[in-house]
PDB file of N, CA and C in Angstrom:
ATOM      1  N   UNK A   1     -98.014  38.087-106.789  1.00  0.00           N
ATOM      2  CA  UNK A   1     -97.855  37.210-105.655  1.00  0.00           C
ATOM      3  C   UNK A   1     -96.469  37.434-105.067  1.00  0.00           C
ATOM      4  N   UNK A   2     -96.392  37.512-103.586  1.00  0.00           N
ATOM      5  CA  UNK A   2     -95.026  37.683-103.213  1.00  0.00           C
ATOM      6  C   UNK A   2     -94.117  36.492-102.550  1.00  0.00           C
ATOM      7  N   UNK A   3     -93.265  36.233-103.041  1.00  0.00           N
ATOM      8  CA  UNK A   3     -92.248  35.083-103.029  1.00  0.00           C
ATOM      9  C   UNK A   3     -92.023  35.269-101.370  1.00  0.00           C
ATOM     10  N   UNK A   4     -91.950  34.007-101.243  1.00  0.00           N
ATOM     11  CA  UNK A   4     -91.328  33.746 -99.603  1.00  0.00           C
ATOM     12  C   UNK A   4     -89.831  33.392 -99.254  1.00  0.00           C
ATOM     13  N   UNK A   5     -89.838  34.703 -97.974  1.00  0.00           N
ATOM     14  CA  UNK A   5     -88.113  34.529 -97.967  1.00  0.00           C
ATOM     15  C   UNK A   5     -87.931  32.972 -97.474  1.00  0.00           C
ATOM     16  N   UNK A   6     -86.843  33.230 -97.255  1.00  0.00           N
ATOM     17  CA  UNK A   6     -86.196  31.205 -96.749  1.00  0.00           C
ATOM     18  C   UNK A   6     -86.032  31.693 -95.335  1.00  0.00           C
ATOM     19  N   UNK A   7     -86.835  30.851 -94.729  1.00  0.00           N
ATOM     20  CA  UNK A   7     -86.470  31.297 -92.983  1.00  0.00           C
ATOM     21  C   UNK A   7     -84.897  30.917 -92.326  1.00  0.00           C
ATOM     22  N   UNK A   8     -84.483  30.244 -92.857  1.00  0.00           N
ATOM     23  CA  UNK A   8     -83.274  29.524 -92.878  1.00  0.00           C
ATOM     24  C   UNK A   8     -82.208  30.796 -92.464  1.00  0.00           C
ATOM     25  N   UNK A   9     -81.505  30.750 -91.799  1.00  0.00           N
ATOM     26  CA  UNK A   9     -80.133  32.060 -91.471  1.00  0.00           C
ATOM     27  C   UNK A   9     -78.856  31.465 -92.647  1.00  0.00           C
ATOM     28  N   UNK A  10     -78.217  32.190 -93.300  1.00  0.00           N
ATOM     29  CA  UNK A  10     -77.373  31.629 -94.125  1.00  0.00           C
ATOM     30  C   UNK A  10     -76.356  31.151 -93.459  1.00  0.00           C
ATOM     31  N   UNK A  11     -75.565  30.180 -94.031  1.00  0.00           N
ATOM     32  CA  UNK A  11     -74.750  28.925 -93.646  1.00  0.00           C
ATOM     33  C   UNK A  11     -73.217  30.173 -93.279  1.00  0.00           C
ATOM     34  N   UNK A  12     -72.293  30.191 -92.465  1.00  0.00           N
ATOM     35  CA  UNK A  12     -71.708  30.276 -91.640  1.00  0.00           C
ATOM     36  C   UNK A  12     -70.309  29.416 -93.002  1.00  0.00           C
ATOM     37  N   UNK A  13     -69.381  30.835 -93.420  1.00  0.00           N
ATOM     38  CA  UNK A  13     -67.971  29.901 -93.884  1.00  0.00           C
ATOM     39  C   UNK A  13     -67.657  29.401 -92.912  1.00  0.00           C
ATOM     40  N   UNK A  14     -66.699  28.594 -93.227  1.00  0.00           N
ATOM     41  CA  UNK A  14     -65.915  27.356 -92.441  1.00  0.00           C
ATOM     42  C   UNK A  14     -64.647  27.680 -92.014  1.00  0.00           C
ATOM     43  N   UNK A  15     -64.189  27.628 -90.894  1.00  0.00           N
ATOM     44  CA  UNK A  15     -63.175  28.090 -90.728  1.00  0.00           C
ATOM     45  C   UNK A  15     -62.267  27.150 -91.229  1.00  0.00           C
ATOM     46  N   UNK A  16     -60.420  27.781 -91.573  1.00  0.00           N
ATOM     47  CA  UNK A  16     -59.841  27.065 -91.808  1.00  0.00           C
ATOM     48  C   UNK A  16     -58.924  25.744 -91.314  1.00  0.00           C
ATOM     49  N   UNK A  17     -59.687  25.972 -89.461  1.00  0.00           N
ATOM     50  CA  UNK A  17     -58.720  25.118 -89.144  1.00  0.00           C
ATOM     51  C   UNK A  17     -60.292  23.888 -89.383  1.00  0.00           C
ATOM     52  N   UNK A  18     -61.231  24.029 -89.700  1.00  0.00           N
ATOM     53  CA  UNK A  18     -62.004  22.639 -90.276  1.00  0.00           C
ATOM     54  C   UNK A  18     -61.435  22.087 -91.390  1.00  0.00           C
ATOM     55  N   UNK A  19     -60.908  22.815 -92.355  1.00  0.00           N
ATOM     56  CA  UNK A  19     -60.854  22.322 -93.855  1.00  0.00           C
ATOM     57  C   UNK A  19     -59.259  21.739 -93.714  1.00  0.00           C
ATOM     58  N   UNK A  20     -58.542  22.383 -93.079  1.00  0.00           N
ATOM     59  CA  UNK A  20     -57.339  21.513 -92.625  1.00  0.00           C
ATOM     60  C   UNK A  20     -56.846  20.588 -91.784  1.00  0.00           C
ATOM     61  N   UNK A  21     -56.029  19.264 -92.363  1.00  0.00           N
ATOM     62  CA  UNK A  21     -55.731  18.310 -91.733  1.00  0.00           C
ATOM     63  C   UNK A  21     -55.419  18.745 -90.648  1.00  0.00           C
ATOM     64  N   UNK A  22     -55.470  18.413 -89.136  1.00  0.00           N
ATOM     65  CA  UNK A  22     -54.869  18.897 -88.459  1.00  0.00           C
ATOM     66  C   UNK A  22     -54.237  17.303 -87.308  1.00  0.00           C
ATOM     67  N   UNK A  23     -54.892  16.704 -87.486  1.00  0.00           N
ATOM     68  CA  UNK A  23     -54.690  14.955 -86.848  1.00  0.00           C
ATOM     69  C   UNK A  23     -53.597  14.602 -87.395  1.00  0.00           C
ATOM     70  N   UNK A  24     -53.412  13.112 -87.043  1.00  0.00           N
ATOM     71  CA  UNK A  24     -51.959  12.581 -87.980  1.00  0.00           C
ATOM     72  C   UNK A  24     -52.840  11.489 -88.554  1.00  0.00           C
ATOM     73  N   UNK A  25     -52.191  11.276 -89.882  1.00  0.00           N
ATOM     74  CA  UNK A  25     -52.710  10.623 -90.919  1.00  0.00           C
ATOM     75  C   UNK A  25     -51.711   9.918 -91.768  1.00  0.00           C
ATOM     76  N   UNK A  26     -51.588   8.331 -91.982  1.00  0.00           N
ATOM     77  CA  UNK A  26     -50.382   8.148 -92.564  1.00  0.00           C
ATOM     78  C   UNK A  26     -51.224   7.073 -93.725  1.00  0.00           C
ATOM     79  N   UNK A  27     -50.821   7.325 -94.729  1.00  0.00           N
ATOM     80  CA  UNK A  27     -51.279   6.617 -95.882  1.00  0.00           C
ATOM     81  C   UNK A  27     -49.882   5.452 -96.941  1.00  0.00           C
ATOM     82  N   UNK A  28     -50.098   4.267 -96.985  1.00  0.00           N
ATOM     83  CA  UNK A  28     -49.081   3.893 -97.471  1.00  0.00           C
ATOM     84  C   UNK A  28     -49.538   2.998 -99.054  1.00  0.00           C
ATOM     85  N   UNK A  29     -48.181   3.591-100.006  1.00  0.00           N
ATOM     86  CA  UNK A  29     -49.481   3.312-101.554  1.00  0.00           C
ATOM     87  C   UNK A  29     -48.300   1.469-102.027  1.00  0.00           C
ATOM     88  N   UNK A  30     -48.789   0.993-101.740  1.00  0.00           N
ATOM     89  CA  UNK A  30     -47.875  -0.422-101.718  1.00  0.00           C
ATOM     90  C   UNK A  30     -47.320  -0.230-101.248  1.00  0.00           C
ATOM     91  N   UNK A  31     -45.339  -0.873-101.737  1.00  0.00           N
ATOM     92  CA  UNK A  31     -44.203  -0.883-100.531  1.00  0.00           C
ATOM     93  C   UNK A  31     -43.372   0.047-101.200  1.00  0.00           C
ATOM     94  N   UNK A  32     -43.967   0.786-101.947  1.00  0.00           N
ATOM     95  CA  UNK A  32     -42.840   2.168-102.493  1.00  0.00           C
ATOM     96  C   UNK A  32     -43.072   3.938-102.367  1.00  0.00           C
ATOM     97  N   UNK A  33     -44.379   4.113-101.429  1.00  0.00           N
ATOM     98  CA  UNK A  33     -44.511   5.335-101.367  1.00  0.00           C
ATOM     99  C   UNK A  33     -45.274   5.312-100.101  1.00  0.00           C
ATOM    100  N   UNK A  34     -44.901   6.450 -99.202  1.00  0.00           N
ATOM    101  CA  UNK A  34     -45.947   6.810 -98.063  1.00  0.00           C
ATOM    102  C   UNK A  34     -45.763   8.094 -97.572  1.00  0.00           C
ATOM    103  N   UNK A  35     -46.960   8.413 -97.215  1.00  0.00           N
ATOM    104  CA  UNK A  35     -47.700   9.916 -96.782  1.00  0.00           C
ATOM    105  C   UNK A  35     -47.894  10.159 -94.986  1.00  0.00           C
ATOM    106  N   UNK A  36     -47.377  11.083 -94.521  1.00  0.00           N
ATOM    107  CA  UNK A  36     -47.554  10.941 -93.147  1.00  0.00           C
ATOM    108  C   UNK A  36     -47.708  12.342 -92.945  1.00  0.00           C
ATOM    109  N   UNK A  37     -49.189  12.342 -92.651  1.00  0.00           N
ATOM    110  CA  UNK A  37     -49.702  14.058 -92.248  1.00  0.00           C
ATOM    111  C   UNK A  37     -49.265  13.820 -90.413  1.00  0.00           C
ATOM    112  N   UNK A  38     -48.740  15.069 -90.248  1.00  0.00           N
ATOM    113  CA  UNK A  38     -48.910  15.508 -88.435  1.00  0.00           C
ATOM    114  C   UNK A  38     -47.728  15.233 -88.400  1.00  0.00           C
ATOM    115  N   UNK A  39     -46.781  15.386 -89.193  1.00  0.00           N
ATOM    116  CA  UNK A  39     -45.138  15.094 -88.661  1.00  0.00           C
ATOM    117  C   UNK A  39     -44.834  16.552 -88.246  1.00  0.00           C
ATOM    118  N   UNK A  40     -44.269  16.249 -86.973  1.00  0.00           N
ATOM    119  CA  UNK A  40     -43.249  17.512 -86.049  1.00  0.00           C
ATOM    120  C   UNK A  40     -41.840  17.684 -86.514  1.00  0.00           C
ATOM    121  N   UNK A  41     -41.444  16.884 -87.006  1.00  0.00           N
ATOM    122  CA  UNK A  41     -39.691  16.591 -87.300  1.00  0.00           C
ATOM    123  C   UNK A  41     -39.166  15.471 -87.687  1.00  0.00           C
ATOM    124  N   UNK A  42     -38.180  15.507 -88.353  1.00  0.00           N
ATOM    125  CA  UNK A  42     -38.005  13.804 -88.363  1.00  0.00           C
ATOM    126  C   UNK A  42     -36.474  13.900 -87.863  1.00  0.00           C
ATOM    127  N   UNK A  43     -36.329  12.644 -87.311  1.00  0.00           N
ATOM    128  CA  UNK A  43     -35.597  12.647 -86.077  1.00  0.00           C
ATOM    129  C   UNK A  43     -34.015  11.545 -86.375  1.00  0.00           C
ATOM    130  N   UNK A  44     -34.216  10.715 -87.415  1.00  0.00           N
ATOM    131  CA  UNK A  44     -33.238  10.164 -87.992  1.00  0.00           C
ATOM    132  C   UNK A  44     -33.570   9.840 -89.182  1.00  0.00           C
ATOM    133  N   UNK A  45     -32.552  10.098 -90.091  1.00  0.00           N
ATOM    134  CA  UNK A  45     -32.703   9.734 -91.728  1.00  0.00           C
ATOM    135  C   UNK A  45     -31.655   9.174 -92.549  1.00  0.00           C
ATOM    136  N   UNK A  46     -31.984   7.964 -92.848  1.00  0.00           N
ATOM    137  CA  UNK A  46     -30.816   7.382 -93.703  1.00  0.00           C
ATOM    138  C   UNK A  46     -31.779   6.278 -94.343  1.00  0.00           C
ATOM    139  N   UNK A  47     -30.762   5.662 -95.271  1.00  0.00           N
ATOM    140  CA  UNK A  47     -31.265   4.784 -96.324  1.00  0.00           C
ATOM    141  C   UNK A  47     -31.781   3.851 -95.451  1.00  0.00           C
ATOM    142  N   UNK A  48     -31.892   3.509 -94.559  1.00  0.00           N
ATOM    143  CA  UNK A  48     -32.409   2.437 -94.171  1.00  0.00           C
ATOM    144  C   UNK A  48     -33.218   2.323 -93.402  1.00  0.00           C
ATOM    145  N   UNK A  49     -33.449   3.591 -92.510  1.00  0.00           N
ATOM    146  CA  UNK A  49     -34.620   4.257 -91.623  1.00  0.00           C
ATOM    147  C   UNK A  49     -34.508   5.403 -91.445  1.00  0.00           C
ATOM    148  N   UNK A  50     -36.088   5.768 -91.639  1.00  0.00           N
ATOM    149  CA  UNK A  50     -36.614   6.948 -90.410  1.00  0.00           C
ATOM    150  C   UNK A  50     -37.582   7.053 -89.889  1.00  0.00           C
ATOM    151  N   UNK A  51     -36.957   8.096 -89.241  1.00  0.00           N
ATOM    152  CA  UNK A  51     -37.889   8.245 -88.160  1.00  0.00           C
ATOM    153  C   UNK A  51     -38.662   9.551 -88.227  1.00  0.00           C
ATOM    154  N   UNK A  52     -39.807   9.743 -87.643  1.00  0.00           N
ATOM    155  CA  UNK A  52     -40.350  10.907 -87.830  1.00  0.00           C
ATOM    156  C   UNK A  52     -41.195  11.015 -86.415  1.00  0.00           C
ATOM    157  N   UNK A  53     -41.217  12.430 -85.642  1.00  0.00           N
ATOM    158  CA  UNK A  53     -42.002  12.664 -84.863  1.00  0.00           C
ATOM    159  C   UNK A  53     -42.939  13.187 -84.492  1.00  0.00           C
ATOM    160  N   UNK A  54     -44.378  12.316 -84.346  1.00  0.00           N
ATOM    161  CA  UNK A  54     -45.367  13.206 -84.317  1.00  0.00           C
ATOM    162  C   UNK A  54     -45.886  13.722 -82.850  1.00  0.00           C
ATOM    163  N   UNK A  55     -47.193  13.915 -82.817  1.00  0.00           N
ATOM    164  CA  UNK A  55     -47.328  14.683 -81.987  1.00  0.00           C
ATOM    165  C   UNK A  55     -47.108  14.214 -80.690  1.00  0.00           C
ATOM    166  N   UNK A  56     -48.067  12.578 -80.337  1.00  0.00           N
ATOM    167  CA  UNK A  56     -47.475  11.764 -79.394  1.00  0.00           C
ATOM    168  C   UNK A  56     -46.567  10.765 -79.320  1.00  0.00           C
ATOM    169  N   UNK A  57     -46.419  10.267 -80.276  1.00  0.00           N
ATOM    170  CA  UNK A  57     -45.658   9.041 -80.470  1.00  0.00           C
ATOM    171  C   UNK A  57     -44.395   9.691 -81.710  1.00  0.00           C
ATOM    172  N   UNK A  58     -43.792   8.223 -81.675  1.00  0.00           N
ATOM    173  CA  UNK A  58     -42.810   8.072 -82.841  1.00  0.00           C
ATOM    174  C   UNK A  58     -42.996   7.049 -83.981  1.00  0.00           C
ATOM    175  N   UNK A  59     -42.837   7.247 -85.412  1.00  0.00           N
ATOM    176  CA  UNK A  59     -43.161   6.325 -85.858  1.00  0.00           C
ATOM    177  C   UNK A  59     -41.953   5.606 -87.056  1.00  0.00           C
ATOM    178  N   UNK A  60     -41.493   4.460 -87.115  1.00  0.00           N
ATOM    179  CA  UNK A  60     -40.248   4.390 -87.591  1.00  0.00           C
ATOM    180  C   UNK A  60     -40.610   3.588 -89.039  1.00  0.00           C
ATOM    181  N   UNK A  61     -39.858   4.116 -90.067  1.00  0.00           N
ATOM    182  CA  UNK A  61     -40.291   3.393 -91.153  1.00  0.00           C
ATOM    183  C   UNK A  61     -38.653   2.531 -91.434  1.00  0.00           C
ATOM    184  N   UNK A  62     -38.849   1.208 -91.876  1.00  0.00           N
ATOM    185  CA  UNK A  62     -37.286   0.704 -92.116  1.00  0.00           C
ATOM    186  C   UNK A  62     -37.701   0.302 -93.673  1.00  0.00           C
ATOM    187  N   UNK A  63     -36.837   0.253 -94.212  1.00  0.00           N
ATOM    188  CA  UNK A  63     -36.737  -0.628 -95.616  1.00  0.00           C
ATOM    189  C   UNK A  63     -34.986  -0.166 -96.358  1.00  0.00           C
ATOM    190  N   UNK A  64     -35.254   0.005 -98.093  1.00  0.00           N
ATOM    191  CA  UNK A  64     -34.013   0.476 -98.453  1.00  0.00           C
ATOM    192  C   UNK A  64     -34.401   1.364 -99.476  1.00  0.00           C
ATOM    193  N   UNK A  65     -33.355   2.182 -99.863  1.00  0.00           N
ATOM    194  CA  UNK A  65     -33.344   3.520-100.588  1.00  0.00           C
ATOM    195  C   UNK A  65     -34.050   4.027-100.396  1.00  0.00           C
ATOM    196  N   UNK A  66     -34.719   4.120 -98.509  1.00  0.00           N
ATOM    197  CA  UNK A  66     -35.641   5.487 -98.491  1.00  0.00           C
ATOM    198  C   UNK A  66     -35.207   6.990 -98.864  1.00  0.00           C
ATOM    199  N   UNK A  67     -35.868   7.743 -99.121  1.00  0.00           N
ATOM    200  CA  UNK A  67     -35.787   8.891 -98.942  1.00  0.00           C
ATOM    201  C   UNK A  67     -37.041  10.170 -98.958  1.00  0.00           C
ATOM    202  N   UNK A  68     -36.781  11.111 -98.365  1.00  0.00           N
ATOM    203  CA  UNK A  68     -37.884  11.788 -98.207  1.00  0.00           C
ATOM    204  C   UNK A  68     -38.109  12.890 -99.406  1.00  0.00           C
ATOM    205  N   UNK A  69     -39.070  12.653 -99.750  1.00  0.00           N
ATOM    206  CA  UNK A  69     -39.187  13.531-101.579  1.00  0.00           C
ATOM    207  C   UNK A  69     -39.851  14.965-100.957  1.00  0.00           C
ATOM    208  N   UNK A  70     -40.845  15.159-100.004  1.00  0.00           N
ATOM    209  CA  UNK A  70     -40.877  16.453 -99.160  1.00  0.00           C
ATOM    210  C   UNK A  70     -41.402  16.576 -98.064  1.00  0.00           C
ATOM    211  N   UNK A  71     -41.251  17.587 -97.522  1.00  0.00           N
ATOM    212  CA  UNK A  71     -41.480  17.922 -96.020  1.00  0.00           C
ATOM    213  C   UNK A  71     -42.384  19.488 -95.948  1.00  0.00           C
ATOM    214  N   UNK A  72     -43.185  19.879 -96.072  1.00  0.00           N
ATOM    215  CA  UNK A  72     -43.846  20.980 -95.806  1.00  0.00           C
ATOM    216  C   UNK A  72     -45.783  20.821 -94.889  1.00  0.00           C
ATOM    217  N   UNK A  73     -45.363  21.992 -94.270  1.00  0.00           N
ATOM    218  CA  UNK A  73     -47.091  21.405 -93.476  1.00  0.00           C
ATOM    219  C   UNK A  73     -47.028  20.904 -92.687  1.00  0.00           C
ATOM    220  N   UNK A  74     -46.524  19.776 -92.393  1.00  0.00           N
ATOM    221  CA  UNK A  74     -46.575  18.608 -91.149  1.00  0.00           C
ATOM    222  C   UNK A  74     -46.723  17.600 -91.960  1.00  0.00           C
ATOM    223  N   UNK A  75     -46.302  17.315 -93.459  1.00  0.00           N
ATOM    224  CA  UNK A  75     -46.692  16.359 -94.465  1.00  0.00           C
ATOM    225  C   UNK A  75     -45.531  15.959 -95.456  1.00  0.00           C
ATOM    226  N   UNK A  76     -45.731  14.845 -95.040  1.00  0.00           N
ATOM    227  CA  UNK A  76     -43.857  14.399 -95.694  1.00  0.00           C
ATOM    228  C   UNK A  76     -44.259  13.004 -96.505  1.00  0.00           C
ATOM    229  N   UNK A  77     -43.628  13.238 -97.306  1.00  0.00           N
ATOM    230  CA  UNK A  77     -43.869  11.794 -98.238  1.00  0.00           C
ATOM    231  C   UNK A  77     -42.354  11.159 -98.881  1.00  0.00           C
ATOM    232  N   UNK A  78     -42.718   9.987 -98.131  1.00  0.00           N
ATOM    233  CA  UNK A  78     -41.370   8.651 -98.433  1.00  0.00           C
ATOM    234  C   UNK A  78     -41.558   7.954 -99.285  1.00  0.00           C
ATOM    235  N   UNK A  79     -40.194   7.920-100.101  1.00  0.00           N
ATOM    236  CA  UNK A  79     -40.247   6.763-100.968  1.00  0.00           C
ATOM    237  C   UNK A  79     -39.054   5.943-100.734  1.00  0.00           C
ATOM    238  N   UNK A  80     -38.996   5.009-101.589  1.00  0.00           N
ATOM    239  CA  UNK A  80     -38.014   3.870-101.001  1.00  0.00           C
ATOM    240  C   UNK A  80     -39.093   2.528-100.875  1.00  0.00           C
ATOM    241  N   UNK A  81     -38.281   1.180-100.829  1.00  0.00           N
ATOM    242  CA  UNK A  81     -38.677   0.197-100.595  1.00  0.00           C
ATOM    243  C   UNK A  81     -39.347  -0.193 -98.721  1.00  0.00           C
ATOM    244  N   UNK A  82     -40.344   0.111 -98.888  1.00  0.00           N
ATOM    245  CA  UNK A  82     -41.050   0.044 -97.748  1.00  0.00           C
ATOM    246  C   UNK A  82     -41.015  -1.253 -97.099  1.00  0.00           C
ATOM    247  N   UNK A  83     -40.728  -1.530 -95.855  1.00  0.00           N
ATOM    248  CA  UNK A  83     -40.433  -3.250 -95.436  1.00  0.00           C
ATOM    249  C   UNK A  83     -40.818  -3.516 -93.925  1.00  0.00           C
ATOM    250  N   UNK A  84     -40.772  -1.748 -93.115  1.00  0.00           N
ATOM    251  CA  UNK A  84     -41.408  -2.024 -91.636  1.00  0.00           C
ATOM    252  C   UNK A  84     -41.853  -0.983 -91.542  1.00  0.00           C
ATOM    253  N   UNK A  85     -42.973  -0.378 -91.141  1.00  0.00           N
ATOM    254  CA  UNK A  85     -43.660   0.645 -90.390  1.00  0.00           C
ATOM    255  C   UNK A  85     -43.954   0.421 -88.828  1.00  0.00           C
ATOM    256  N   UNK A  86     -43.792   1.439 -87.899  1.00  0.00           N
ATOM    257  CA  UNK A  86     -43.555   0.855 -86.375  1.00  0.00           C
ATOM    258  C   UNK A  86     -43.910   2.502 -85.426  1.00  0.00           C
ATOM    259  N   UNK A  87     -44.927   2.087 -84.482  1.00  0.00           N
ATOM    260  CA  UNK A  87     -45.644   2.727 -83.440  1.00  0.00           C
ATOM    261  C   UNK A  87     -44.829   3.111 -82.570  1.00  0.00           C
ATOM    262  N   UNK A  88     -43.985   4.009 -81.772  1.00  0.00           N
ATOM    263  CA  UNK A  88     -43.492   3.910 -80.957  1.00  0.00           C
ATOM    264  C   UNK A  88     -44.276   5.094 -80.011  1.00  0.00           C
ATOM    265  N   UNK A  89     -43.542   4.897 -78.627  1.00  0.00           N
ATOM    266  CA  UNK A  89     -44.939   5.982 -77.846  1.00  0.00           C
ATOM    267  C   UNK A  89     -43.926   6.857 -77.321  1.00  0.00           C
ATOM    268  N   UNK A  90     -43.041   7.222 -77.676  1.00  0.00           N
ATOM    269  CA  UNK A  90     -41.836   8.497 -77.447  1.00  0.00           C
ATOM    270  C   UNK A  90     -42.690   9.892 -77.365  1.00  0.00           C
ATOM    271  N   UNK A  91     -42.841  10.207 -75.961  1.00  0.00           N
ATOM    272  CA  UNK A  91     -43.343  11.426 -75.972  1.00  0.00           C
ATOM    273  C   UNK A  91     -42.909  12.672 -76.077  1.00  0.00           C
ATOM    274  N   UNK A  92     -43.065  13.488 -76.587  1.00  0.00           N
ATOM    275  CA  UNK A  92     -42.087  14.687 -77.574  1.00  0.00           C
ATOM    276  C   UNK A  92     -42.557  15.873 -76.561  1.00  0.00           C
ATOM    277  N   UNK A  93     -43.697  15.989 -75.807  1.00  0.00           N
ATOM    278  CA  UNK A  93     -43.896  17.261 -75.330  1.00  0.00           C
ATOM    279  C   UNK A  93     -44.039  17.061 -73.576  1.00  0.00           C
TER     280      UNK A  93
END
């Protein structure tokens, strides 16, 4: 008996700009750690704020002993006592 092919066309890899973040995405884990995909730069940094710029806006984090543990990708993660997160619409381009 002869087996039947699968009419189906095989599935198509994915390109990589699907599998990568490419939006901005900010995740905050209580008031001592946060994740902010789609950062362009960050624009002021000190213990007590920063700032970081994404693609349309600005977004300002305040608290104390921030600091930024890394920056690669467009993906930066803060730690420090987290106390304000803030929208600003500073257009960068």
């Amino acid at each position: 008996m002869k087996r039947q092919r699968n009419s189906s066309k095989p599935q198509a890899r994915p390109r990589l700009s699907d599998l990568l973040p490419t939006g901005e995405n900010t995740v905050l884990y209580g008031d001592r750690r946060m994740t902010v995909q789609g950062c362009r730069r960050i624009l002021l940094y000190s213990p007590t704020e920063i700032r970081l710029q994404l693609k349309r806006r600005q977004l300002v984090i305040r608290g104390n002993d921030l600091e930024c543990s890394s920056f690669a990708g467009g993906c930066v993660t803060l730690q420090g006592r987290i106390l304000q997160v803030a929208s600003e619409g500073g257009e960068a381009e």
